[in-house]
PDB file of N, CA and C in Angstrom:
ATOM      1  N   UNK A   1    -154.748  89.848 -82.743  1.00  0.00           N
ATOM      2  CA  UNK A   1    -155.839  90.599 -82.149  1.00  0.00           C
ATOM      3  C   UNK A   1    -155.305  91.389 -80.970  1.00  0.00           C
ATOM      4  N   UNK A   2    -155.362  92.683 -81.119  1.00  0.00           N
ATOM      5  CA  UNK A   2    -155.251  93.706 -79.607  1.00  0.00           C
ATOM      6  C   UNK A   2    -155.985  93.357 -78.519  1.00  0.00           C
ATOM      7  N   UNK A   3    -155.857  94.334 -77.683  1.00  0.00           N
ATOM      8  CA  UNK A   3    -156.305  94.130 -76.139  1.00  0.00           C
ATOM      9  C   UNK A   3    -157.784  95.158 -76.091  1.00  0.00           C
ATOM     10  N   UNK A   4    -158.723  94.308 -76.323  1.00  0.00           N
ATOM     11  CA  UNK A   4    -160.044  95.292 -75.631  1.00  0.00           C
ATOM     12  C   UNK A   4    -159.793  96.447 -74.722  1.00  0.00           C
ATOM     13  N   UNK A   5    -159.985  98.103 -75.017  1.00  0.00           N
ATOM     14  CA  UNK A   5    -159.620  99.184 -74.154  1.00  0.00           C
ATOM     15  C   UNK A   5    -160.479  98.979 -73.639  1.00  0.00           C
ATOM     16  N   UNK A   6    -161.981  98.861 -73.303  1.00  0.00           N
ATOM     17  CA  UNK A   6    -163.064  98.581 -72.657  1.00  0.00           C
ATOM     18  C   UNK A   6    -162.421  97.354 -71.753  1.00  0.00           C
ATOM     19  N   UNK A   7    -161.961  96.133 -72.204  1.00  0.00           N
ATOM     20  CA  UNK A   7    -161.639  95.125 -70.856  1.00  0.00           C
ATOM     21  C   UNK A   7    -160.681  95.300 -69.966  1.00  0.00           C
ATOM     22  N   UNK A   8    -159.557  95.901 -71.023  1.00  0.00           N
ATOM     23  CA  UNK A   8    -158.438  96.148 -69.958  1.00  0.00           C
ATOM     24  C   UNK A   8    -158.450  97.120 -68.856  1.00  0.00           C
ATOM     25  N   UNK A   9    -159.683  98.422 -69.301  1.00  0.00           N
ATOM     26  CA  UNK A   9    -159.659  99.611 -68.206  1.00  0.00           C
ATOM     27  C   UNK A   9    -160.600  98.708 -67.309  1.00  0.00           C
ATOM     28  N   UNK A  10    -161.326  97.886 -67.384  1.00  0.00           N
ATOM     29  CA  UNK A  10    -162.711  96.901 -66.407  1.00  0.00           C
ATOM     30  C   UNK A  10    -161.049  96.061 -65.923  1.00  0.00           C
ATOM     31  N   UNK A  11    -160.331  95.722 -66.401  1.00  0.00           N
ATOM     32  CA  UNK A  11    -159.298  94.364 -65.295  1.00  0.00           C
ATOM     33  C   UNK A  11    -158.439  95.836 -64.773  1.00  0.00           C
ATOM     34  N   UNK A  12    -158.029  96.504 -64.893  1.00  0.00           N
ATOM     35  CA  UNK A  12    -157.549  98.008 -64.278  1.00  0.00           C
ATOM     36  C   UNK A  12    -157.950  97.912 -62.965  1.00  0.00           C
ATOM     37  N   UNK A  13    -159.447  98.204 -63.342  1.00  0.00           N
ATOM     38  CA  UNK A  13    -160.146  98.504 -61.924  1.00  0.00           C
ATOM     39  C   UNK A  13    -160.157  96.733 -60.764  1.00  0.00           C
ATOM     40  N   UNK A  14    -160.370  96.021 -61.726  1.00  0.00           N
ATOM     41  CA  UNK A  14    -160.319  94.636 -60.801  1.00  0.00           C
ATOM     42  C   UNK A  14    -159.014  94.276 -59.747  1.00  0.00           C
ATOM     43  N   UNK A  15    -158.178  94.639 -60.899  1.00  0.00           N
ATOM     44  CA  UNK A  15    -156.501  94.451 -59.648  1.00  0.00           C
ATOM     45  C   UNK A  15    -156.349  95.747 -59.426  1.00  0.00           C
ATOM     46  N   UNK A  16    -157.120  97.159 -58.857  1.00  0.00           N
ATOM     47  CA  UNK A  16    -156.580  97.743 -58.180  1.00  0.00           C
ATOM     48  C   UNK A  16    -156.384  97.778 -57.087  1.00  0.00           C
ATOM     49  N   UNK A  17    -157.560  97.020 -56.538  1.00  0.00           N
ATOM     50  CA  UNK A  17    -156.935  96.661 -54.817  1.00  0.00           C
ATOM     51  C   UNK A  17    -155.413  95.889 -54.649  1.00  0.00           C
ATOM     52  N   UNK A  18    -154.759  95.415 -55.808  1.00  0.00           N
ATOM     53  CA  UNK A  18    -153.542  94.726 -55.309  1.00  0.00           C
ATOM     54  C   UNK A  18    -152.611  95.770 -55.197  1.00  0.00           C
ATOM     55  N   UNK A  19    -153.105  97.008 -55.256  1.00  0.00           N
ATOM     56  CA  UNK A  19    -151.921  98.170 -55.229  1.00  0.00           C
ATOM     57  C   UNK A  19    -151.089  99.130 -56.086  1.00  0.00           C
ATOM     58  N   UNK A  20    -150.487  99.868 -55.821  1.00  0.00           N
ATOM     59  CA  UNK A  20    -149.582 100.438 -56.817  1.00  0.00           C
ATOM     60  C   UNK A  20    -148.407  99.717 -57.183  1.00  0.00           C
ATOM     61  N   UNK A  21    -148.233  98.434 -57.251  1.00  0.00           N
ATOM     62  CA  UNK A  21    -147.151  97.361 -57.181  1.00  0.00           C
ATOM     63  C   UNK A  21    -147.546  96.952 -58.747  1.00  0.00           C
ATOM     64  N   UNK A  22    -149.144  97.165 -58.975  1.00  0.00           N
ATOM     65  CA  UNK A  22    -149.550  97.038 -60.392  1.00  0.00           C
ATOM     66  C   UNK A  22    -149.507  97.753 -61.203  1.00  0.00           C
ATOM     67  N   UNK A  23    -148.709  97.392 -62.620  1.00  0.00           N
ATOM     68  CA  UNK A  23    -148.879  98.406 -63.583  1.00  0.00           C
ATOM     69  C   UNK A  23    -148.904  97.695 -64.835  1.00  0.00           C
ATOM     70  N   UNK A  24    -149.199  98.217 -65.991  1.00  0.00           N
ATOM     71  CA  UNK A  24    -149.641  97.172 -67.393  1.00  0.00           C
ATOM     72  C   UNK A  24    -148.802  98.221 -68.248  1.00  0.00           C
ATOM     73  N   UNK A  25    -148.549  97.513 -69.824  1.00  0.00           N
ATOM     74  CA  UNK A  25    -147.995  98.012 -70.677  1.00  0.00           C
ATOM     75  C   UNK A  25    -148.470  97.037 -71.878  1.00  0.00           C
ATOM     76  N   UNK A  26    -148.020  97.666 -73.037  1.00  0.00           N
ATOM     77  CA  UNK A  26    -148.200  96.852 -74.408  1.00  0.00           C
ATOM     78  C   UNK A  26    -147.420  95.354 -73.768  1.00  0.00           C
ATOM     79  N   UNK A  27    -148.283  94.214 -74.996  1.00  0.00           N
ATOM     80  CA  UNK A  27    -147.083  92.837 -74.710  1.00  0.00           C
ATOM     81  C   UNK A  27    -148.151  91.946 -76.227  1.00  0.00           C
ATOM     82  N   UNK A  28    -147.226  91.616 -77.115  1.00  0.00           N
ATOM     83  CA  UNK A  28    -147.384  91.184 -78.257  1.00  0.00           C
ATOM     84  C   UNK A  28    -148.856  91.857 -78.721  1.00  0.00           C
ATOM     85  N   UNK A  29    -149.200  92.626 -79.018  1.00  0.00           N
ATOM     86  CA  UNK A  29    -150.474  93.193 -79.137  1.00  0.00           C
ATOM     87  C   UNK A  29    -151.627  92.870 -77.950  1.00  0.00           C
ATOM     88  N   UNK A  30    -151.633  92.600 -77.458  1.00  0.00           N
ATOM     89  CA  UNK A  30    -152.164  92.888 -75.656  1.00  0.00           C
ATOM     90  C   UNK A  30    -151.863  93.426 -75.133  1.00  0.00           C
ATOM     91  N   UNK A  31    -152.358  93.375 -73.724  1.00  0.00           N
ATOM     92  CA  UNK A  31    -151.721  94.201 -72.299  1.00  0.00           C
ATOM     93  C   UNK A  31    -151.122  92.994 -71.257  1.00  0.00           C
ATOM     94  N   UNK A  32    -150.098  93.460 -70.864  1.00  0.00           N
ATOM     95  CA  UNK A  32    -149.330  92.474 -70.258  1.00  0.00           C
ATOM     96  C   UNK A  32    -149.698  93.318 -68.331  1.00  0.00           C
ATOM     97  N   UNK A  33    -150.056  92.440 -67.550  1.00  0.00           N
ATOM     98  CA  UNK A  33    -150.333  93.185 -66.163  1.00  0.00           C
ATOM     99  C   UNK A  33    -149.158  92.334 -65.306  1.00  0.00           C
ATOM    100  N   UNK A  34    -148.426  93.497 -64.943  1.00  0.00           N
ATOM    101  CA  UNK A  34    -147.399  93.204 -64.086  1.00  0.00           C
ATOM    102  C   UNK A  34    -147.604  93.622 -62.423  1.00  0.00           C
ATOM    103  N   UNK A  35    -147.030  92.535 -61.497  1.00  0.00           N
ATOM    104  CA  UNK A  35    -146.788  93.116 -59.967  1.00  0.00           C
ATOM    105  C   UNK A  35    -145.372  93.491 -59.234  1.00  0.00           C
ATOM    106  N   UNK A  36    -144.895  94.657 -59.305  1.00  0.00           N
ATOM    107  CA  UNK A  36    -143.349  94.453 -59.088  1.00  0.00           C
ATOM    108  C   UNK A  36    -142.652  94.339 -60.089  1.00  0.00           C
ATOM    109  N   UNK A  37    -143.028  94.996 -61.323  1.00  0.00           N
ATOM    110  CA  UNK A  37    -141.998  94.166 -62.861  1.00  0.00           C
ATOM    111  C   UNK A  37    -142.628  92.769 -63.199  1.00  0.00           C
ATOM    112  N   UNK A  38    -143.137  91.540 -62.647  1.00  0.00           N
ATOM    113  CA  UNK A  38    -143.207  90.595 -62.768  1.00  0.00           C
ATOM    114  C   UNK A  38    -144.583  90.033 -63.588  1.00  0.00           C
ATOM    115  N   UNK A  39    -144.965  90.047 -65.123  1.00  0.00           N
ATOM    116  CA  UNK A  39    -146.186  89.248 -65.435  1.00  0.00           C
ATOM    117  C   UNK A  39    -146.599  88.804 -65.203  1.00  0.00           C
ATOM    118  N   UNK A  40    -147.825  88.878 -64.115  1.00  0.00           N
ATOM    119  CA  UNK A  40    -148.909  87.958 -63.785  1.00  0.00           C
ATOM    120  C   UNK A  40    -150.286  87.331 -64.434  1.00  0.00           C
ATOM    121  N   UNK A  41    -150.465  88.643 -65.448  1.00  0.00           N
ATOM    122  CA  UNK A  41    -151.732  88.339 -66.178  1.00  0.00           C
ATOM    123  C   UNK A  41    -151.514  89.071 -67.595  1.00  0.00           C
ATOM    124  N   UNK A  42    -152.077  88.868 -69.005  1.00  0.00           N
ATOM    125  CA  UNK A  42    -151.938  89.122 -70.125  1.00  0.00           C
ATOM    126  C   UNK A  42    -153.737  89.113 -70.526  1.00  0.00           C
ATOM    127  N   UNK A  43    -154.071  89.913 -71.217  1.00  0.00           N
ATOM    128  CA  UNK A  43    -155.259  90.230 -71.772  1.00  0.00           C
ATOM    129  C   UNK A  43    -155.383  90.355 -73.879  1.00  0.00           C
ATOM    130  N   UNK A  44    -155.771  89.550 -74.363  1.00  0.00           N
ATOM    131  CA  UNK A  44    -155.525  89.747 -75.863  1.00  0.00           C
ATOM    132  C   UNK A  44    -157.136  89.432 -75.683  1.00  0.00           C
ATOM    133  N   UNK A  45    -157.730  90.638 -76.676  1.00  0.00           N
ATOM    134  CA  UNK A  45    -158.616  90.691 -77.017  1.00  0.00           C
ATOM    135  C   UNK A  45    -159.712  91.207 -75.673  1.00  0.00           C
ATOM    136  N   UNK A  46    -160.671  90.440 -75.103  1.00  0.00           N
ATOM    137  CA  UNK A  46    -161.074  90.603 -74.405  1.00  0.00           C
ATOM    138  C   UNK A  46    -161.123  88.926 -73.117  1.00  0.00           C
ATOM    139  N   UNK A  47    -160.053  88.660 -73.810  1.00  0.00           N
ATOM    140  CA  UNK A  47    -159.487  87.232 -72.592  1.00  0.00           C
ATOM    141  C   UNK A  47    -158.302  87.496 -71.946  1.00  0.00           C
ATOM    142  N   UNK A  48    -158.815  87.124 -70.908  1.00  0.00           N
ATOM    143  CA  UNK A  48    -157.775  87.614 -69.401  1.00  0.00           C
ATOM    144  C   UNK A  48    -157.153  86.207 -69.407  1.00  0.00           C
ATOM    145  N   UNK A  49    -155.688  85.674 -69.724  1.00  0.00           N
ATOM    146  CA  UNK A  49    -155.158  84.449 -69.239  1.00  0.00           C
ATOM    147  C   UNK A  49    -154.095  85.069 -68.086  1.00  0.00           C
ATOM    148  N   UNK A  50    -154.049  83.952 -66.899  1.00  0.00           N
ATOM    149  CA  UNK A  50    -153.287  84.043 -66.023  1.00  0.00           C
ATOM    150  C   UNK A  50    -151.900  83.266 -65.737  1.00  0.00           C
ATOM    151  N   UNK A  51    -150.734  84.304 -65.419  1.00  0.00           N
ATOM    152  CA  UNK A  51    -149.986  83.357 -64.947  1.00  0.00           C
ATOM    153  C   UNK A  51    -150.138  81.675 -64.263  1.00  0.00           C
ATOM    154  N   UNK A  52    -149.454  80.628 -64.489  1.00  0.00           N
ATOM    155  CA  UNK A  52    -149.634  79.690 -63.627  1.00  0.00           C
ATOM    156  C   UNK A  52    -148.013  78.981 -63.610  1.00  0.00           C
ATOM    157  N   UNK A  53    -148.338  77.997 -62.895  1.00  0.00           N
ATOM    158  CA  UNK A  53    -146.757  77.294 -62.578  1.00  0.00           C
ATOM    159  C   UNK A  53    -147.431  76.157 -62.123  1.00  0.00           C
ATOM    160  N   UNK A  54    -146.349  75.232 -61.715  1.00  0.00           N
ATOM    161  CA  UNK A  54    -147.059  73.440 -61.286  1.00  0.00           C
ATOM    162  C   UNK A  54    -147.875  73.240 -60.136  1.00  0.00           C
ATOM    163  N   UNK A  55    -147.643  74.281 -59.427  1.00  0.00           N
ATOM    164  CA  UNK A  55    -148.482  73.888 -58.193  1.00  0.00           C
ATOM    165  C   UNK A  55    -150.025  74.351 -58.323  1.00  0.00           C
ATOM    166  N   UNK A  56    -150.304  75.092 -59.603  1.00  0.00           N
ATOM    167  CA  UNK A  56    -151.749  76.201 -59.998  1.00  0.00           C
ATOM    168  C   UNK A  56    -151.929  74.994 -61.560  1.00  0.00           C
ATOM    169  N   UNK A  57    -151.532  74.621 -61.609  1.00  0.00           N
ATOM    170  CA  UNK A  57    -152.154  74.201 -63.100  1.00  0.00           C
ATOM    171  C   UNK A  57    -153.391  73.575 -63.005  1.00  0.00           C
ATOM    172  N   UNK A  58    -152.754  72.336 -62.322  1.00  0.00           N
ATOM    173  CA  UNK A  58    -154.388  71.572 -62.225  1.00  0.00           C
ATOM    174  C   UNK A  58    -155.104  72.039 -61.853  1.00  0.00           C
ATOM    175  N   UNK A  59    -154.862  73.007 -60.828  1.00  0.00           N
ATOM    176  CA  UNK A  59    -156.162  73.932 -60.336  1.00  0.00           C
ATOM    177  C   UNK A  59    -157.084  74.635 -61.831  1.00  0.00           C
ATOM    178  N   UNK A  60    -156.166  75.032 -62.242  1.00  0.00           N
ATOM    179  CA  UNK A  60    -157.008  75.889 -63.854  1.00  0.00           C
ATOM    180  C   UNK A  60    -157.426  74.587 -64.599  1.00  0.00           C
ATOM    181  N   UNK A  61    -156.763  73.565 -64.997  1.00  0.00           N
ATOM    182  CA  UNK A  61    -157.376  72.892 -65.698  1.00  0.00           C
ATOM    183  C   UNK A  61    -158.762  72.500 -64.969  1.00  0.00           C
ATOM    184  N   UNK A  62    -158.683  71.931 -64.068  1.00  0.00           N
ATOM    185  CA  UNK A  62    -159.769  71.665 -63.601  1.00  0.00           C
ATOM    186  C   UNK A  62    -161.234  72.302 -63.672  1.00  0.00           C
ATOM    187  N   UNK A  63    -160.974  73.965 -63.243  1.00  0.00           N
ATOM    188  CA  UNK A  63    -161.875  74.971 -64.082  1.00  0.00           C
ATOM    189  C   UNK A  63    -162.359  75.085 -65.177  1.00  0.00           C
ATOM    190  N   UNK A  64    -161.746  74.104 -66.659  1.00  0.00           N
ATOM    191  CA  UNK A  64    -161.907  74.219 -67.496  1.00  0.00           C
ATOM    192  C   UNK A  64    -160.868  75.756 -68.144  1.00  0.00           C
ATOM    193  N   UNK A  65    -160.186  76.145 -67.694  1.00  0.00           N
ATOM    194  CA  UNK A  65    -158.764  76.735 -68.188  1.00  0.00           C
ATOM    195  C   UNK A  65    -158.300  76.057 -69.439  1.00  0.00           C
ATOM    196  N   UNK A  66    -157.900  76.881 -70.494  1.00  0.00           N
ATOM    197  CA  UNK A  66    -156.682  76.454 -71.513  1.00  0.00           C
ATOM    198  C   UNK A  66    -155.924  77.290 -71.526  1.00  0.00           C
ATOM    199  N   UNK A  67    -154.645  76.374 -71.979  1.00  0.00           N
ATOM    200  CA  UNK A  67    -153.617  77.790 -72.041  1.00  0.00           C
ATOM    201  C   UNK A  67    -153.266  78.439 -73.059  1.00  0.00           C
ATOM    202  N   UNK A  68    -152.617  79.541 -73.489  1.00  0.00           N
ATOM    203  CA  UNK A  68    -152.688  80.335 -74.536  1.00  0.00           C
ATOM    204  C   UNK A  68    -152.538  79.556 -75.326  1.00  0.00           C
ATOM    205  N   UNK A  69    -152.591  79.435 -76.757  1.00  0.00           N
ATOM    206  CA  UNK A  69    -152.360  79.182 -77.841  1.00  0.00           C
ATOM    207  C   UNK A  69    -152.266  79.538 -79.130  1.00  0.00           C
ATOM    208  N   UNK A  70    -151.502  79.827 -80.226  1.00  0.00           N
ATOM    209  CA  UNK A  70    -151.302  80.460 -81.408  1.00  0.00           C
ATOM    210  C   UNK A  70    -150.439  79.561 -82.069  1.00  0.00           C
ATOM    211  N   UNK A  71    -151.332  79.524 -83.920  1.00  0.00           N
ATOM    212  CA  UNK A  71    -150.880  79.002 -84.927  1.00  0.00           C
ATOM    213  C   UNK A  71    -149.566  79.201 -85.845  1.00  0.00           C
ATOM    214  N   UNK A  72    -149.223  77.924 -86.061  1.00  0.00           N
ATOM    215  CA  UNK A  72    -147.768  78.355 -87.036  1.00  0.00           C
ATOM    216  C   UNK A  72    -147.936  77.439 -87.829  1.00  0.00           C
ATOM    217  N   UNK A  73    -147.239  77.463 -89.282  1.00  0.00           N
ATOM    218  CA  UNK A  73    -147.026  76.679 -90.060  1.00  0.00           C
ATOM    219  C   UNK A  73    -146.810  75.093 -89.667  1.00  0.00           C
ATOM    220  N   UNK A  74    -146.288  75.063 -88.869  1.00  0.00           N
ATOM    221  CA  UNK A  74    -145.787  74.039 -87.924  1.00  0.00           C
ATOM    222  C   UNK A  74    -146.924  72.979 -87.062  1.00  0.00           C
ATOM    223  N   UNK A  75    -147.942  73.873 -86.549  1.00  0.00           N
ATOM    224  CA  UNK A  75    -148.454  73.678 -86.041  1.00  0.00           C
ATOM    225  C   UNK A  75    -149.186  74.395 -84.936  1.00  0.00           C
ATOM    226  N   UNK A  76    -149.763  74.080 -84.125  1.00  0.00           N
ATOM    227  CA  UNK A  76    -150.461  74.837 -82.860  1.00  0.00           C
ATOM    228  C   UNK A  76    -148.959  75.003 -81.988  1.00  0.00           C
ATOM    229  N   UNK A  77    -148.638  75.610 -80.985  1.00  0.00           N
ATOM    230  CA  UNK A  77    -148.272  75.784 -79.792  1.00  0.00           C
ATOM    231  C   UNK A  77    -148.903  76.381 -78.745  1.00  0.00           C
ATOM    232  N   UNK A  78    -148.552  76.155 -77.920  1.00  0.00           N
ATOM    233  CA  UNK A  78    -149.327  75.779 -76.559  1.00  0.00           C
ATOM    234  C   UNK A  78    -148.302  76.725 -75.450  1.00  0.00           C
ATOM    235  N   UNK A  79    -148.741  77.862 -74.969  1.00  0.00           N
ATOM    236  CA  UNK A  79    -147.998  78.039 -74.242  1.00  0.00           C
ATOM    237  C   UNK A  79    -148.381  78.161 -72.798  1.00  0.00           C
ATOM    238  N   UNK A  80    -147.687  77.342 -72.217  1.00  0.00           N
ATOM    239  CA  UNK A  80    -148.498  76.691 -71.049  1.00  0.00           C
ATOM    240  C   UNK A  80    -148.201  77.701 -70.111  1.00  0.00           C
ATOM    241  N   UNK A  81    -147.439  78.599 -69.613  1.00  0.00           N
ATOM    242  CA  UNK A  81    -147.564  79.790 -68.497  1.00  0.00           C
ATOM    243  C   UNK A  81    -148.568  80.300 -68.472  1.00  0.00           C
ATOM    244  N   UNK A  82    -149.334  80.646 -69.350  1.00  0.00           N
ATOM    245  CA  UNK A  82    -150.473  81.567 -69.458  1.00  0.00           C
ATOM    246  C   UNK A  82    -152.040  80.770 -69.627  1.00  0.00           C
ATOM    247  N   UNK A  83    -152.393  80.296 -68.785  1.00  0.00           N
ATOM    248  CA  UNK A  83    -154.118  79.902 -69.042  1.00  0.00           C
ATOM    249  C   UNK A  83    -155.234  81.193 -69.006  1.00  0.00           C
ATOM    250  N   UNK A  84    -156.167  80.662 -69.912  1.00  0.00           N
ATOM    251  CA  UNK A  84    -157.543  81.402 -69.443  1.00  0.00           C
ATOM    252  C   UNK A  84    -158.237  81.796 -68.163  1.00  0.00           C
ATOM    253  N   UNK A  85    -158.448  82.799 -67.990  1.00  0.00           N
ATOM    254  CA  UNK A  85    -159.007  82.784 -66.166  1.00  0.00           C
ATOM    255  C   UNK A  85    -160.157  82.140 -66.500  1.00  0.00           C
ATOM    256  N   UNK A  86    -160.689  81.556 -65.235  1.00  0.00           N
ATOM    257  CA  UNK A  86    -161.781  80.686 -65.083  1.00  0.00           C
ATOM    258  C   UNK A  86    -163.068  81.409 -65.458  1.00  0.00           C
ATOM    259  N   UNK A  87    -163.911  81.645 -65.738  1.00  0.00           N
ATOM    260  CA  UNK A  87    -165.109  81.896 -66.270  1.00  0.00           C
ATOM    261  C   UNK A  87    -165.620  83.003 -65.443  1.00  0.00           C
ATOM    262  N   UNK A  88    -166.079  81.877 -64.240  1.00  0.00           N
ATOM    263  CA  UNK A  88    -166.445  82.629 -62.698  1.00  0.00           C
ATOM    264  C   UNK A  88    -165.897  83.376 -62.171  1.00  0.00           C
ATOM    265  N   UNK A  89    -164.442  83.656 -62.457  1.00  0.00           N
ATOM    266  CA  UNK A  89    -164.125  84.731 -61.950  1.00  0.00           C
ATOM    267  C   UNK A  89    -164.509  86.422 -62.231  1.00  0.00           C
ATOM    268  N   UNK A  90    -164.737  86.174 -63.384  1.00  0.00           N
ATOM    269  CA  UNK A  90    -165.392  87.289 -64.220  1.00  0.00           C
ATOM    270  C   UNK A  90    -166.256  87.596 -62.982  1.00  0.00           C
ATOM    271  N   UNK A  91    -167.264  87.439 -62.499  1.00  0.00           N
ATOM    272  CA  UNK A  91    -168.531  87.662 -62.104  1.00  0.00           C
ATOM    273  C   UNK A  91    -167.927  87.611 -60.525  1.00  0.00           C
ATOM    274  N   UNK A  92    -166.835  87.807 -60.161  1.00  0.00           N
ATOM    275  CA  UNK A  92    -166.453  87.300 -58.901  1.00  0.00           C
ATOM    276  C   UNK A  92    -165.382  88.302 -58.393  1.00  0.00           C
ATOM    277  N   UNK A  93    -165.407  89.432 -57.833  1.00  0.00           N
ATOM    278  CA  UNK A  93    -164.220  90.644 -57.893  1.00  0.00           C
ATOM    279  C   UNK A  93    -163.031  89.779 -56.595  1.00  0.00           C
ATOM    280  N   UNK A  94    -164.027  89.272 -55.938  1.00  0.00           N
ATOM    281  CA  UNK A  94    -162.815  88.646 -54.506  1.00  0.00           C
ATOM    282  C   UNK A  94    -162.056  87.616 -54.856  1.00  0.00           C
ATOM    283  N   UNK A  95    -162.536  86.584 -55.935  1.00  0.00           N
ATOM    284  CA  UNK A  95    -162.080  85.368 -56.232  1.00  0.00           C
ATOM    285  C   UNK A  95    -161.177  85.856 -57.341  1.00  0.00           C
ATOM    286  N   UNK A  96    -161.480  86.892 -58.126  1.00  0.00           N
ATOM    287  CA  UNK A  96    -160.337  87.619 -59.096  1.00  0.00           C
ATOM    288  C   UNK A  96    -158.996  87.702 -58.477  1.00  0.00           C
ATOM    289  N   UNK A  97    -158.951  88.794 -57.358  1.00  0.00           N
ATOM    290  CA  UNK A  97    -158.068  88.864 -56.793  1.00  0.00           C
ATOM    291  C   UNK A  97    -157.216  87.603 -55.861  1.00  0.00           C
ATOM    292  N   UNK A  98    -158.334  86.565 -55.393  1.00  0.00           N
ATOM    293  CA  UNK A  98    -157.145  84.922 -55.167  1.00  0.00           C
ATOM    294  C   UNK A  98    -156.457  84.640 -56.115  1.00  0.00           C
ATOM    295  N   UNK A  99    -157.222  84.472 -57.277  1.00  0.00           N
ATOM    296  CA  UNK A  99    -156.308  83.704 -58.311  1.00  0.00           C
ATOM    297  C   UNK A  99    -155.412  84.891 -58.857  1.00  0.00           C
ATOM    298  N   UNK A 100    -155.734  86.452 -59.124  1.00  0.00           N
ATOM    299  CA  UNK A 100    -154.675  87.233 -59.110  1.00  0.00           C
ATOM    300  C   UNK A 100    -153.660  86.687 -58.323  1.00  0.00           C
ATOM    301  N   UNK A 101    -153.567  86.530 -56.806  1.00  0.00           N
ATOM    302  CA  UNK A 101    -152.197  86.152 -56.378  1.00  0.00           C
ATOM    303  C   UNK A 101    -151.799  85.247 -56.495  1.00  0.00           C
ATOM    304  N   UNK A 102    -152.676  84.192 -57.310  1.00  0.00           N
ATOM    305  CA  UNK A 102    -151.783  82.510 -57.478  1.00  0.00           C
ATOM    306  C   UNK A 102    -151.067  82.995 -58.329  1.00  0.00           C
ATOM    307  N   UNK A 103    -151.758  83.400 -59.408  1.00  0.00           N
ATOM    308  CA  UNK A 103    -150.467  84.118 -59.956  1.00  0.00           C
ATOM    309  C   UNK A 103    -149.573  85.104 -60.115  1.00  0.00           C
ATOM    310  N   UNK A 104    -149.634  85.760 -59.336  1.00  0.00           N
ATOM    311  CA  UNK A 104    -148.414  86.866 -58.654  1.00  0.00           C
ATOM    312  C   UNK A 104    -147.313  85.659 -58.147  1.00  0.00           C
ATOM    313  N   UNK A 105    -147.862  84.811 -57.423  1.00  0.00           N
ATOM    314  CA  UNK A 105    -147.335  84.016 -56.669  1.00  0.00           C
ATOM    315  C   UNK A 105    -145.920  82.878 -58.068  1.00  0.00           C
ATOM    316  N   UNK A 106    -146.834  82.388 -58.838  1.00  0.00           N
ATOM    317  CA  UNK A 106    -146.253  81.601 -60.028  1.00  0.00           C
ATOM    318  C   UNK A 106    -145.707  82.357 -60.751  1.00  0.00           C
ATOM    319  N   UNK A 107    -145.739  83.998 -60.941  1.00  0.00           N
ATOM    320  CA  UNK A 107    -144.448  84.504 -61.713  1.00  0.00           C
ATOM    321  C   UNK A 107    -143.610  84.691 -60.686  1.00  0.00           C
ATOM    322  N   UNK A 108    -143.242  85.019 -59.421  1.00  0.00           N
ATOM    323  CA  UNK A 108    -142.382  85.145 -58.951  1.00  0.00           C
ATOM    324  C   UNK A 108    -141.020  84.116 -58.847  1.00  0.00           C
TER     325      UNK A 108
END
């Protein structure tokens, strides 16, 4: 599944206060949102998952966060860098931009 042009130009406008440091490009049929070169956030479809690292995880789980996931013969995998943004953030432009920098912060 691609990247919603309708969500990704709406998360455009959400991390533009983080600057011209932000810029996005294709990334496995999504949009991959980078700060500095660095992936912070990925959008497939119309779900925004965010960078995380050990010190942010439990924080997302706790939110009710999962992290990406896609099927293989094999089985599910789980790829744990990338969780779902929290729900509330949607509805939340200031709290977007915190957890934007947790994870600015966890790709670095």
């Amino acid at each position: 599944m691609g990247a919603s042009a309708e969500f990704v130009s709406w998360m455009r406008e959400q991390f533009a206060p983080l600057g011209a440091a932000v810029s996005d490009s294709t990334f496995f049929g999504g949009r991959a949102f980078k700060y500095h070169g660095q992936q912070f956030a990925w959008v497939i479809g119309s779900t925004l998952y965010l960078r995380v690292g050990d010190a942010t995880r439990a924080e997302f789980e706790a939110e009710g966060a999962a992290p990406f996931s896609y099927e293989t013969k094999k089985g599910t995998v789980l790829v744990r860098k990338f969780y779902t943004a929290p729900e509330f953030l949607l509805d939340d432009p200031e709290q977007m931009l915190v957890w934007a920098r947790k994870a600015i912060a966890a790709a670095e």
